[in-house]
Protein backbone atom coordinates (compact mmCIF):
# COMPACT_ATOMS: atom_id res chain seq x y z
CA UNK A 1 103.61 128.06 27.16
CA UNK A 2 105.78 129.88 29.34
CA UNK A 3 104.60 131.28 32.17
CA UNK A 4 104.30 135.13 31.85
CA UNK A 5 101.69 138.12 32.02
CA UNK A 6 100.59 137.89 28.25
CA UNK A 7 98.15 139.83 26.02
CA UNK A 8 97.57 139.33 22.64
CA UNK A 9 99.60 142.64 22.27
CA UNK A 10 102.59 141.89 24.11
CA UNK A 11 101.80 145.56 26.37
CA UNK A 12 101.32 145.11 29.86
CA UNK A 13 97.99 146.30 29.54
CA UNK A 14 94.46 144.86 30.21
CA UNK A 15 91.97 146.02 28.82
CA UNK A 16 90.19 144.90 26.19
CA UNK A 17 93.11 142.18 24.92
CA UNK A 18 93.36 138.76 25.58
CA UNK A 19 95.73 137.31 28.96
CA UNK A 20 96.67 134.53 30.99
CA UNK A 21 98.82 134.95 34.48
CA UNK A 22 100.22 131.89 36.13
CA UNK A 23 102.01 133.50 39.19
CA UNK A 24 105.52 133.17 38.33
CA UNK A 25 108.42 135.49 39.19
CA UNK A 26 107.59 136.44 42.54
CA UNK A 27 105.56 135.76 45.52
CA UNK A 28 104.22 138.82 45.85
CA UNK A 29 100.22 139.73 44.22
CA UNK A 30 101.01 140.32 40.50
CA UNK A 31 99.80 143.57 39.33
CA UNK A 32 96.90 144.50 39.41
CA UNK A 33 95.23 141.86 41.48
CA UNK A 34 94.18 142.10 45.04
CA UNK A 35 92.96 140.54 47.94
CA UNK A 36 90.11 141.51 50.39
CA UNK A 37 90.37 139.60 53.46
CA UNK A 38 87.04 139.07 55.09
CA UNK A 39 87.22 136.36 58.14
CA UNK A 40 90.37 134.65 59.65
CA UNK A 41 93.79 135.98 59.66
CA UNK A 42 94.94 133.38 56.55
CA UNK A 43 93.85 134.52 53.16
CA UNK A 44 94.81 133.76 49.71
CA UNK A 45 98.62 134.36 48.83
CA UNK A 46 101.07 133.07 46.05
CA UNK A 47 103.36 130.53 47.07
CA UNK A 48 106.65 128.55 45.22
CA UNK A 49 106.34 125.07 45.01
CA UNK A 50 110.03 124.51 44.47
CA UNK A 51 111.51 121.55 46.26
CA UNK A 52 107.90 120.37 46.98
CA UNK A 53 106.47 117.29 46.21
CA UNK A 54 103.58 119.23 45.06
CA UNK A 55 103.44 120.65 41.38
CA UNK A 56 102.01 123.84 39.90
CA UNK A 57 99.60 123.30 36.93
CA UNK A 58 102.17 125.50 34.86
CA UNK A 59 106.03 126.50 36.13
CA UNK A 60 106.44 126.94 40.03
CA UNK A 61 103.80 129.12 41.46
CA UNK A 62 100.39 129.19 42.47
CA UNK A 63 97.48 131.19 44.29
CA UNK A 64 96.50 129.52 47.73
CA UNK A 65 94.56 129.72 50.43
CA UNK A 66 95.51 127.24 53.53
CA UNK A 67 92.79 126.21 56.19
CA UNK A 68 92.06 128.08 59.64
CA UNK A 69 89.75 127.10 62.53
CA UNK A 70 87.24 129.85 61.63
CA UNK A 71 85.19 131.43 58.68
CA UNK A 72 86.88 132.29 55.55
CA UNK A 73 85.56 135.08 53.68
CA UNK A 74 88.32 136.17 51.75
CA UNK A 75 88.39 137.13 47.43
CA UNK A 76 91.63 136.62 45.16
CA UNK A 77 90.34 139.47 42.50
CA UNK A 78 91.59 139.87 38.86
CA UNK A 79 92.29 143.32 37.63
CA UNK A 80 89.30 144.86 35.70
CA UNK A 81 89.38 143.88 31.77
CA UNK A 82 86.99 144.73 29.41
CA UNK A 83 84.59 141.81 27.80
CA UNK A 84 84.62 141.81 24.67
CA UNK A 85 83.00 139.63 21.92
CA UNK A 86 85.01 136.73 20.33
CA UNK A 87 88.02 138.62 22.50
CA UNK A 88 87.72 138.10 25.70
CA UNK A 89 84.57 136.61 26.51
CA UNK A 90 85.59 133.54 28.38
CA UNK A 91 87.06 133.03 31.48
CA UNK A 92 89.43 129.93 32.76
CA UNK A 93 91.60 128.80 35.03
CA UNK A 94 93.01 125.45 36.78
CA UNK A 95 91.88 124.79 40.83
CA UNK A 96 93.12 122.04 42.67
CA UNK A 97 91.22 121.01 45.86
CA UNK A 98 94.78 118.96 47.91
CA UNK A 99 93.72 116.88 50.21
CA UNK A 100 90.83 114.35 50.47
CA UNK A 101 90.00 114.35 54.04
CA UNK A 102 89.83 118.17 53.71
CA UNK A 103 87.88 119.09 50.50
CA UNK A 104 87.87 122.38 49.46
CA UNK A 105 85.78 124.00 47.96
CA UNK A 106 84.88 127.79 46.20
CA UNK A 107 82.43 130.17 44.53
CA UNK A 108 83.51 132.50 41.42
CA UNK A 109 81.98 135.81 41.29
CA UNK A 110 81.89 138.72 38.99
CA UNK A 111 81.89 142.86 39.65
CA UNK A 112 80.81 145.14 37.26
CA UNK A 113 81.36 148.41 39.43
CA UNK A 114 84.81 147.87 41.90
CA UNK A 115 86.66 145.42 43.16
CA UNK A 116 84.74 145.86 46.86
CA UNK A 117 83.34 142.67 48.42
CA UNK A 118 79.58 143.94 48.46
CA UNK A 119 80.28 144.41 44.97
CA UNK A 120 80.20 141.16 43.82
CA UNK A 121 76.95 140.25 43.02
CA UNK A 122 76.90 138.16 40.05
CA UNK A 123 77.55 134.28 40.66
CA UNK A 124 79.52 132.88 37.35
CA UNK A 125 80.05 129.64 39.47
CA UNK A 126 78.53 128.85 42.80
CA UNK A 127 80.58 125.34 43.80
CA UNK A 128 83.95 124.70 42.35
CA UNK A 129 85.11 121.41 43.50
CA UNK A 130 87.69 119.47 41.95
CA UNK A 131 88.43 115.90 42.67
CA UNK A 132 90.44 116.16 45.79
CA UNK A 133 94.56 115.71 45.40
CA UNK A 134 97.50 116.45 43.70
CA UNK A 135 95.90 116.87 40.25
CA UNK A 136 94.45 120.17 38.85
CA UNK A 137 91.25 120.53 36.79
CA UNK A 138 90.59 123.07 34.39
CA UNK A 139 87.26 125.34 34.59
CA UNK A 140 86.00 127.60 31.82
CA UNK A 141 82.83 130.26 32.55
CA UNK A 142 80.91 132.21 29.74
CA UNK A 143 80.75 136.04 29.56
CA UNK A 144 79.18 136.52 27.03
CA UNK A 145 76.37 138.05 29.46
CA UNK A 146 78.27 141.09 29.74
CA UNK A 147 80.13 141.62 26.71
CA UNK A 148 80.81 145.62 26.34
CA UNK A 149 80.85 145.83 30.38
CA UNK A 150 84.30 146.24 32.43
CA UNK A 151 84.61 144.03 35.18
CA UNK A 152 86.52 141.95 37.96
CA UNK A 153 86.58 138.50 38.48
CA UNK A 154 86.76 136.82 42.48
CA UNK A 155 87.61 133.73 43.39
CA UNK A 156 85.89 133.28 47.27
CA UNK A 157 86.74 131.17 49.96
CA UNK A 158 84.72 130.72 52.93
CA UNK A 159 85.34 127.00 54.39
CA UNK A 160 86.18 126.38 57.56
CA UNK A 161 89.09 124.33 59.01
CA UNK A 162 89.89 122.20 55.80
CA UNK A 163 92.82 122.58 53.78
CA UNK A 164 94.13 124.00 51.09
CA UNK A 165 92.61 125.28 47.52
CA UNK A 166 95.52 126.01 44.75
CA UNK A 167 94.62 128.15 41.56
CA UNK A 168 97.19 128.53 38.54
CA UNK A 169 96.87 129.41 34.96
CA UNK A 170 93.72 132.01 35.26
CA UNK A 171 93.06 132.96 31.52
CA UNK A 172 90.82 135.43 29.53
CA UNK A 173 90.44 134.44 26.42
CA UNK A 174 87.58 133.57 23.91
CA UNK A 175 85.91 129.83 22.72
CA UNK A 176 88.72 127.35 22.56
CA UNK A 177 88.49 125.03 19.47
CA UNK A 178 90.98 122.45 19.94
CA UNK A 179 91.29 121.09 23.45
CA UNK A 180 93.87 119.59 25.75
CA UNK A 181 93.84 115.71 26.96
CA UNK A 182 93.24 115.35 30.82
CA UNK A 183 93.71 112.32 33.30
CA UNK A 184 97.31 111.66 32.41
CA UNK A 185 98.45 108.26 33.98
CA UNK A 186 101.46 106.00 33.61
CA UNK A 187 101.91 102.30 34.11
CA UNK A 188 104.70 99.30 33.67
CA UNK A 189 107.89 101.82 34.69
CA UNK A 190 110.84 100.13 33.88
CA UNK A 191 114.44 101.06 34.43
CA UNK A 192 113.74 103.54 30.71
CA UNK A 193 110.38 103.68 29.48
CA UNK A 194 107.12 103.32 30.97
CA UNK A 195 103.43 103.39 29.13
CA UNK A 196 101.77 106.67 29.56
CA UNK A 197 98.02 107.10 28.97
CA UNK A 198 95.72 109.95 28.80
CA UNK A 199 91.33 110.73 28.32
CA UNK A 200 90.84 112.20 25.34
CA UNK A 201 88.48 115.81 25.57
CA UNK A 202 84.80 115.42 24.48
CA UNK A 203 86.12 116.92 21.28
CA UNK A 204 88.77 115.10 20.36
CA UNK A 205 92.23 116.55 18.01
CA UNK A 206 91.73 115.50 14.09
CA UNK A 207 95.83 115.15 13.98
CA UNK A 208 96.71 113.37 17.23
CA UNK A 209 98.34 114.12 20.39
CA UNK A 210 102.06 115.59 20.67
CA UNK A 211 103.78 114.78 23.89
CA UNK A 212 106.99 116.69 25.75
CA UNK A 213 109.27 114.96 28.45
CA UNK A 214 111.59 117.09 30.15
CA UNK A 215 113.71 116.94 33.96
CA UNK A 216 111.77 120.41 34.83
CA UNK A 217 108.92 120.72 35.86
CA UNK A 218 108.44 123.85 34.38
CA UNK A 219 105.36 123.82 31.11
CA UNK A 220 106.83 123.79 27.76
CA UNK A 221 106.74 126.74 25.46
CA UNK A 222 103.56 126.80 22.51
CA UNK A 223 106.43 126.44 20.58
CA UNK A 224 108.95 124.17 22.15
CA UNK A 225 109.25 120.82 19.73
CA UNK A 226 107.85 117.57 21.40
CA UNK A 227 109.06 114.46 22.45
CA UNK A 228 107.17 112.51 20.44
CA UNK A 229 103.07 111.94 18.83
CA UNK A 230 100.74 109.87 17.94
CA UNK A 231 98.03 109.58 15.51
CA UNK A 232 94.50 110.67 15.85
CA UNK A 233 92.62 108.33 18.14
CA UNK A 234 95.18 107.06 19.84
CA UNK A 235 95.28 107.75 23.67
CA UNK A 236 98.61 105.77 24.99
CA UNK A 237 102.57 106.38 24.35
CA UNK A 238 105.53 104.35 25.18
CA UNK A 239 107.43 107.24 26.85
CA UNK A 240 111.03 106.81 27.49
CA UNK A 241 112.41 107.87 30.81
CA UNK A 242 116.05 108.98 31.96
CA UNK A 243 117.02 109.00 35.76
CA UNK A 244 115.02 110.93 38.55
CA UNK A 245 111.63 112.66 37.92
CA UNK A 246 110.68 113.18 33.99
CA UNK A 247 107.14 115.58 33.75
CA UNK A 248 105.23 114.91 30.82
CA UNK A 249 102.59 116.56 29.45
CA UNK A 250 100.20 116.01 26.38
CA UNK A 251 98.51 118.24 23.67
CA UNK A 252 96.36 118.06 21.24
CA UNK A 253 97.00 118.62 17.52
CA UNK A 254 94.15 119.78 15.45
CA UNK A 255 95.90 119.93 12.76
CA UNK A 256 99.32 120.85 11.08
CA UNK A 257 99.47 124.73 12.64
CA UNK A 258 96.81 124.13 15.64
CA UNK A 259 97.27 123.02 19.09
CA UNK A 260 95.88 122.81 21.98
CA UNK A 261 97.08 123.97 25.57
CA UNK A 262 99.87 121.42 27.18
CA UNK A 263 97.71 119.56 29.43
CA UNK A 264 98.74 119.67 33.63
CA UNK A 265 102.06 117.42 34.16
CA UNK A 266 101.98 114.41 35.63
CA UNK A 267 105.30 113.46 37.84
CA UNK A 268 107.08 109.96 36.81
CA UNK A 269 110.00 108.58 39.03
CA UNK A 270 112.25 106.32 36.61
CA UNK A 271 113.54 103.53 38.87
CA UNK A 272 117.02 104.50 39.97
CA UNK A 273 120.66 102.05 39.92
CA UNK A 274 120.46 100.22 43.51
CA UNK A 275 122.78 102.24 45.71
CA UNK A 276 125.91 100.99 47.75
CA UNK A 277 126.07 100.51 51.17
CA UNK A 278 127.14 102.98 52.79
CA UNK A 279 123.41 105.09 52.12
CA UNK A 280 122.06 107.52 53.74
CA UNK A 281 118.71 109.00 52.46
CA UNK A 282 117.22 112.56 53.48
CA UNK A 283 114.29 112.83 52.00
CA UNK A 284 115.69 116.29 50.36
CA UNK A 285 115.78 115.25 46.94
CA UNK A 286 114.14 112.34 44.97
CA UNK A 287 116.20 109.16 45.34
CA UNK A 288 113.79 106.33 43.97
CA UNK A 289 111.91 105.82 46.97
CA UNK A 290 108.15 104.39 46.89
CA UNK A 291 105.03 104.37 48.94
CA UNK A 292 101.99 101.84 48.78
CA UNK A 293 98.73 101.73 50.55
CA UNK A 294 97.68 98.31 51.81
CA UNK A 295 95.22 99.80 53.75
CA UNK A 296 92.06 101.77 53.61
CA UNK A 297 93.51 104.78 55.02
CA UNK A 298 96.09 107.77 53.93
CA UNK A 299 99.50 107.21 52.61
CA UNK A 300 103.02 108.64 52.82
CA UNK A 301 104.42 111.53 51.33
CA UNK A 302 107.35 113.89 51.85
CA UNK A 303 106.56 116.96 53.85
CA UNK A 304 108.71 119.71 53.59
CA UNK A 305 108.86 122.78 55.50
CA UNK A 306 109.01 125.87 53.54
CA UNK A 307 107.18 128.57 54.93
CA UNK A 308 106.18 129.03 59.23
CA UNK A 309 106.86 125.97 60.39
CA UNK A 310 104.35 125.95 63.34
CA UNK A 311 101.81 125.77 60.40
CA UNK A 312 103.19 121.81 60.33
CA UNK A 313 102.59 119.61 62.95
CA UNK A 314 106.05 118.15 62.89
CA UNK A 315 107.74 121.75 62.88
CA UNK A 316 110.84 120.81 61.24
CA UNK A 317 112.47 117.72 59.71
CA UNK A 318 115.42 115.93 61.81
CA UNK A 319 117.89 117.20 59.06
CA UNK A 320 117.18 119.83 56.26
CA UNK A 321 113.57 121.05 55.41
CA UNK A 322 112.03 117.36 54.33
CA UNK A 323 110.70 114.43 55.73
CA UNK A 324 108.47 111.09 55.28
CA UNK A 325 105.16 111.45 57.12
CA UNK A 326 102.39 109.63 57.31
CA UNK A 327 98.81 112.10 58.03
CA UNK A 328 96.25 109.74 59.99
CA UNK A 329 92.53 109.32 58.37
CA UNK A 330 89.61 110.70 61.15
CA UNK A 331 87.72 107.65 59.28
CA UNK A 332 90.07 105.02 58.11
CA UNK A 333 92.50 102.69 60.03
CA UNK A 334 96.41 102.78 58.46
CA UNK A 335 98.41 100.37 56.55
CA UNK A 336 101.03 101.96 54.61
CA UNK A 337 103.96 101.08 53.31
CA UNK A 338 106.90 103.52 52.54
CA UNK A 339 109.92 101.94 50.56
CA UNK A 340 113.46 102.44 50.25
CA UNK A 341 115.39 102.63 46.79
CA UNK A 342 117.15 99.19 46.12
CA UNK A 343 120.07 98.89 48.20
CA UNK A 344 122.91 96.13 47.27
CA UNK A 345 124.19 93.93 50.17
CA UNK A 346 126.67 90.62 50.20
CA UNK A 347 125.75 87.66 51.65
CA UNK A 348 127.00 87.03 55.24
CA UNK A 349 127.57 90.58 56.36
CA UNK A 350 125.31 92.41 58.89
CA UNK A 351 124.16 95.69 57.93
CA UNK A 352 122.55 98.37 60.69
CA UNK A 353 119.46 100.34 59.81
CA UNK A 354 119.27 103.04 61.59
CA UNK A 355 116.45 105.93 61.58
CA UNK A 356 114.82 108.81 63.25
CA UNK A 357 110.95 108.89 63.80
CA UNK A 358 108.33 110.69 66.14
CA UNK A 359 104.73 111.87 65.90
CA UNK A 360 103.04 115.15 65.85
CA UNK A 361 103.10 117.85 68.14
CA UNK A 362 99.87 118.79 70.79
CA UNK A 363 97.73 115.39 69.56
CA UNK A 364 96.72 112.90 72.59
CA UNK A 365 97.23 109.72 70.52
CA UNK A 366 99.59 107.58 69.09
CA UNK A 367 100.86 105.60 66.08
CA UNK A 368 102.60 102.29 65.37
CA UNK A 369 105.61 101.85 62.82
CA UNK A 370 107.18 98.84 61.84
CA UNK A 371 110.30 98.54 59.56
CA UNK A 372 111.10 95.65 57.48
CA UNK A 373 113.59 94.42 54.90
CA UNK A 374 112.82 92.32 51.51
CA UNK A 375 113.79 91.82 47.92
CA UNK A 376 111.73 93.82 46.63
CA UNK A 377 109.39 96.95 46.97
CA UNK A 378 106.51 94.78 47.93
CA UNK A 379 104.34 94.28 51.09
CA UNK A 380 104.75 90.98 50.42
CA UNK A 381 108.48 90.68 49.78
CA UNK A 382 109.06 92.57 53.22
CA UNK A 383 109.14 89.16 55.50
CA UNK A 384 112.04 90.32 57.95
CA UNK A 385 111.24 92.62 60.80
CA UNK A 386 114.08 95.10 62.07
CA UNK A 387 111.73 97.18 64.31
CA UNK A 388 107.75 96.99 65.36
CA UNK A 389 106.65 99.71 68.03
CA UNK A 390 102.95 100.35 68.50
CA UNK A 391 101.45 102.88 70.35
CA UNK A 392 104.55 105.75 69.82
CA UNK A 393 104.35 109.03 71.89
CA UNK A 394 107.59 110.37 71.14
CA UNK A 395 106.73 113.87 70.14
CA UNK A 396 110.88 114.71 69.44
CA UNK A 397 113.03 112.97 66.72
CA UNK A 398 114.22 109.68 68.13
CA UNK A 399 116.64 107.72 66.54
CA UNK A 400 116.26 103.61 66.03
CA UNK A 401 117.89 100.55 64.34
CA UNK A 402 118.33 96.86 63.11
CA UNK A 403 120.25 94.51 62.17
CA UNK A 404 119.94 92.06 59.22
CA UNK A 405 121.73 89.53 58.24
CA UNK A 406 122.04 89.33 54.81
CA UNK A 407 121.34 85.77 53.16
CA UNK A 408 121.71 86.38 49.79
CA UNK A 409 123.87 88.67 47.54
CA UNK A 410 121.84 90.95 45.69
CA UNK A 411 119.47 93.95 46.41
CA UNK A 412 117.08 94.46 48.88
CA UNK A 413 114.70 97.09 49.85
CA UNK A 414 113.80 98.32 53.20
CA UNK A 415 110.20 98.94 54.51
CA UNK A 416 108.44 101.54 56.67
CA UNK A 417 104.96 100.64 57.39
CA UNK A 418 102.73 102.81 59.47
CA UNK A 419 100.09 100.85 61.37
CA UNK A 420 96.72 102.18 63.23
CA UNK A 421 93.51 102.25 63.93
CA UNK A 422 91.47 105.43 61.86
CA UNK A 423 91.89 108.56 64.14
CA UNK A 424 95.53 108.58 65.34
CA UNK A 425 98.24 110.85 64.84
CA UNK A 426 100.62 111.62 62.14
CA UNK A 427 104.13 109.77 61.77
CA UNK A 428 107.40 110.96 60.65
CA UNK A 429 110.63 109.24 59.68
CA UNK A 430 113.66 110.73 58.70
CA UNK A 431 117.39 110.20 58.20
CA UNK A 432 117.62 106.82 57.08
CA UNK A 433 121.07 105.32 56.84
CA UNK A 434 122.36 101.82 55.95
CA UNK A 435 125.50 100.56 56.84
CA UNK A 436 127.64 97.80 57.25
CA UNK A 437 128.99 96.31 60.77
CA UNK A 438 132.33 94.32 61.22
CA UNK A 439 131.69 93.13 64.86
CA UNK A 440 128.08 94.43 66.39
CA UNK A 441 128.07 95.18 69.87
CA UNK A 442 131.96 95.77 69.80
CA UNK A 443 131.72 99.40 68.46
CA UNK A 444 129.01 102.17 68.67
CA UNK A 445 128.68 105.57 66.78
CA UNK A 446 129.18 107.08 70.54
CA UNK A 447 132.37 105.59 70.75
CA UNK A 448 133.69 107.93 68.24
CA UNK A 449 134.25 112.16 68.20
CA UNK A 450 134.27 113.68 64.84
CA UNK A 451 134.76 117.58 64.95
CA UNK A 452 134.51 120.55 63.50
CA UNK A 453 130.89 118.73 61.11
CA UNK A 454 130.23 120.74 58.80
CA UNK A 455 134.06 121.43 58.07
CA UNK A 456 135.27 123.38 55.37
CA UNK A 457 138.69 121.36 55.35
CA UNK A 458 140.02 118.96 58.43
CA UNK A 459 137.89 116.52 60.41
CA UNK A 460 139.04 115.11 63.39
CA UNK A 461 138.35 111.48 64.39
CA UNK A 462 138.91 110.59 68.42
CA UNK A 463 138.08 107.99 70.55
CA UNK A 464 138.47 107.54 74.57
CA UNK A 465 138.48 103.80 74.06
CA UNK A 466 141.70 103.28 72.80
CA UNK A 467 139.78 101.70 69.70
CA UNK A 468 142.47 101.60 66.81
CA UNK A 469 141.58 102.80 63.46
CA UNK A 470 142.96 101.45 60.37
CA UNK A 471 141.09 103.57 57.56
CA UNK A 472 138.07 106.33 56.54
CA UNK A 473 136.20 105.66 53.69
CA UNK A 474 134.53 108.74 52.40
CA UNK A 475 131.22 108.02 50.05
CA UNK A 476 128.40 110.15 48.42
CA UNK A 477 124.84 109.60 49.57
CA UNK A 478 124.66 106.95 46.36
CA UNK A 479 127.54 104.84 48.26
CA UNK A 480 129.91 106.01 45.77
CA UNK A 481 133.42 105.89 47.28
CA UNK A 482 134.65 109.28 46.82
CA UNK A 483 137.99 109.05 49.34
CA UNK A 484 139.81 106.10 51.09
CA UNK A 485 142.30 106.92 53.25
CA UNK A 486 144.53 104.26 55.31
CA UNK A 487 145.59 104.85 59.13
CA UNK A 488 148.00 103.53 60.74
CA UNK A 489 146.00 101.42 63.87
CA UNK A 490 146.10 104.91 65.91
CA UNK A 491 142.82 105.96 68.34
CA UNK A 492 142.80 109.38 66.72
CA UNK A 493 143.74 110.82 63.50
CA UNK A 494 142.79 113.91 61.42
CA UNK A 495 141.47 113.44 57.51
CA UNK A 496 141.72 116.36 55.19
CA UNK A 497 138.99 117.14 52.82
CA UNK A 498 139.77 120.38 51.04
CA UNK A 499 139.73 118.75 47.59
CA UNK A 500 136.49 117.56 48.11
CA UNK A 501 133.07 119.13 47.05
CA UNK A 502 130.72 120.59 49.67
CA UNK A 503 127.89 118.50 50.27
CA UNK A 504 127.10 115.96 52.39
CA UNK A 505 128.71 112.64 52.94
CA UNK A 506 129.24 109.03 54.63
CA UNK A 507 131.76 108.34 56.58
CA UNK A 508 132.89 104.93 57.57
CA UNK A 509 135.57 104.55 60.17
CA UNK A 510 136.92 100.79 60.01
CA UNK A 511 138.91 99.78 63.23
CA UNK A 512 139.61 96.70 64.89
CA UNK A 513 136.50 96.48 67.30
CA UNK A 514 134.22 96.69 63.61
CA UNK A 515 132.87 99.74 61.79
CA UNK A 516 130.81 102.97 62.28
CA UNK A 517 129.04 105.24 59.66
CA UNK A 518 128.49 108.63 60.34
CA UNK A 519 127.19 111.67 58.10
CA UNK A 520 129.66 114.69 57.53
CA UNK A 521 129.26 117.96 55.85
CA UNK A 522 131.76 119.52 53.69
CA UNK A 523 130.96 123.03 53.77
């Protein structure tokens, strides 16, 4: 359904009618809610998950509350409604508990007076906990105790230095008879389909299951027309994928007019086309890039920096908002593997890795990293080493590299694994960039000036080295060439690139001492 402040009216009014509210539109309280703010100085707010790895239950927003060193004590409060009998006598909503080291956890409570702290008296449910991670789980609490009364719902926090605790989807509403699947997971992804599977509810549809595919990650309409279905008692579906992220979700069908709520989305990356060297890779956008946990600890994910960035221990990514990290285990030692998309490379040539990485701010310990190169995204496919440092203090980003020689033509996929003992720090890595070398050691980035980056039309290429060019090849972050331009064996030379799009781009500058790759913005 999409997400907007319903009632079974269509008026904008409470009272005794049906309604749902999901958060969207703004990040601002919707009306008619409020927050009392009993203990630390964070308290529950509505935040947009756009660009985030993260997803809402429904559309973009949710209701949080993020962690602090001391007591919450701090409600998220419906407006009042009236409960009324086979109306609006039942109460739901979807809570997510984020991270596992850090379980969250809350307490529902009900007014029948004002929407005042002391006020709340009535416990509807004293420990919500959902499974810790990315997933939400859906919670549904009888009123039927005070049908004919007005009241407020609160949802209260009062941990202390945990994490986070996400609600979306809060509904009032009366006994559901046909019920959504839950535990959507997907297996065997191929380059277009993949299997997708799914627990059926305790009471399971009579017609089926419908599913809906779609690039956005936004929850289908009630009345939006599916991808696909299946027939009663069947809980699997050969989904087929296009390029990027696809969100799927699953309903039941009860029967030819009845259905269930779409169930929460679950996220699948189709694999993408290997890229071209050269690539360059951000972690601003999904690009086919994988992470797996060899270890007993956490594993990597993309951070990004949306909101006050000394709420982050790695304030801000090397380039844009985004970046890999790696968030240590207090209990568990680390061995985690982050992997590239599937880059193509020609026997016989030498390619440079390069990177930037560092660990958190204001923590006394350190972290190891190691970066490999194999055929495939596999620990055990990764058998060259381009870098190993252990114990890493650098608290700033720091760029790296390596060399490989490539021995085969075909595609290979480079490696990040993260390396400790339980307790360390966290680890970030950023601006990854692959690129070909004519002649190592005869020709560095710093041998080159490129100004005005960003440029909105002419970039200048210099050297003080007397190095002699002979052409720029301009490519998108895929390694698509997008300009080639020949020189005529001069030191410095100027390359126009008004009939280009703005974005971001490679830049390889071939000259007789080898080549360079650097990144350039078209503004």
């Amino acid at each position: 359904m999409k997400k907007l402040l319903l009632t079974l009216f269509m008026i904008p009014l409470f009272g005794y009618a049906q309604w749902t509210q999901s958060f969207e539109g703004a990040t601002t309280l919707p009306t008619g809610w409020s927050v009392i703010n009993g203990g630390d100085t964070n308290t529950w707010t509505i935040a947009n998950l756009t660009g985030s790895t993260l997803l809402a239950q429904d559309g973009t927003n949710i209701a949080t509350i993020l962690y602090s060193a001391t007591a919450h004590n701090d409600f998220l409060i419906t407006p009042s409604f009236v409960v009324t009998a086979g109306v609006s006598d039942r109460f739901s909503f979807w809570a997510r508990s984020r991270d596992v080291n850090y379980p969250e956890v809350i307490s529902v409570k009900l007014s029948n007076t004002t929407a005042t702290a002391p006020a709340f008296t009535a416990t509807l449910a004293a420990s919500i906990a959902p499974v810790s991670g990315t997933s939400f789980y859906k919670y549904t609490l009888d009123l039927t105790a005070y049908v004919g009364q007005t009241v407020y719902v609160g949802f209260l926090s009062t941990t202390t230095d945990r994490f986070a605790f996400d609600i979306d989807n809060v509904a009032v509403g009366t006994v559901q008879t046909c019920f959504e699947p839950s535990a959507l997971a997907y297996t065997a992804v191929t380059n277009s389909t993949t299997t997708l599977s799914w627990t059926a509810p305790t009471e399971a549809p009579a017609s089926g299951y419908q599913y809906y595919v779609s690039s956005s990650s936004v929850t289908p309409a009630a009345t939006a027309t599916p991808t696909g279905s299946v027939g009663a008692g069947v809980t699997s579906a050969t989904i087929t994928l296009a390029g990027g992220t696809n969100y799927v979700w699953v309903r039941g069908k009860c029967s030819d007019t009845s259905f269930s709520p779409w169930s929460s989305a679950v996220a699948i990356a189709a694999p993408f086309e290997p890229a071209n060297v050269p690539y360059a890779y951000g972690f601003e956008s999904n690009q086919g890039w994988s992470a797996a946990n060899a270890g007993t600890g956490n594993n990597w994910a993309i951070s990004t920096i949306t909101g006050d960035p000394s709420e982050d221990a790695i304030s801000a990514a090397a380039e844009g908002i985004s970046y890999a990290s790696y968030s240590f285990s207090e209990t568990s030692a680390a061995n985690a593997w982050l992997f590239s998309r599937r880059i193509n490379m020609v026997a016989g040539q030498v390619y440079n890795v390069s990177f930037k990485y560092r660990i958190a701010d204001g923590l006394p310990y350190s972290e190891n990293l190691k970066v490999t190169i194999g055929n495939t995204n596999t620990v055990v496919a990764q058998t060259t080493t381009l870098f190993d440092a252990s114990d890493i203090v650098v608290q700033e980003w720091t760029t790296a590299s390596g060399l490989f020689t490539c021995p085969t033509t075909g595609t290979y996929v480079v490696g990040f694994n993260c390396y400790s003992a339980a307790d360390k720090n966290q680890l970030g890595v950023d601006d990854v960039l692959v690129s070909a070398s004519l002649a190592i050691g005869d020709v560095s980035s710093s041998d080159f000036s490129i100004y005005p980056n960003p440029t909105s039309s002419v970039i200048n290429i210099s050297n003080s080295s007397n190095i002699e060019i002979n052409s720029v090849i301009v490519a998108d972050l895929n390694g698509r060439t997008i300009k080639t331009i020949k020189v005529n064996n001069v030191a410095n030379t100027q390359i126009n690139l008004s009939d280009v799009s703005t974005g971001i781009y490679l830049m390889t500058i071939n000259s007789d001492k080898g080549s360079i790759t650097k990144k350039i913005v078209r503004d």
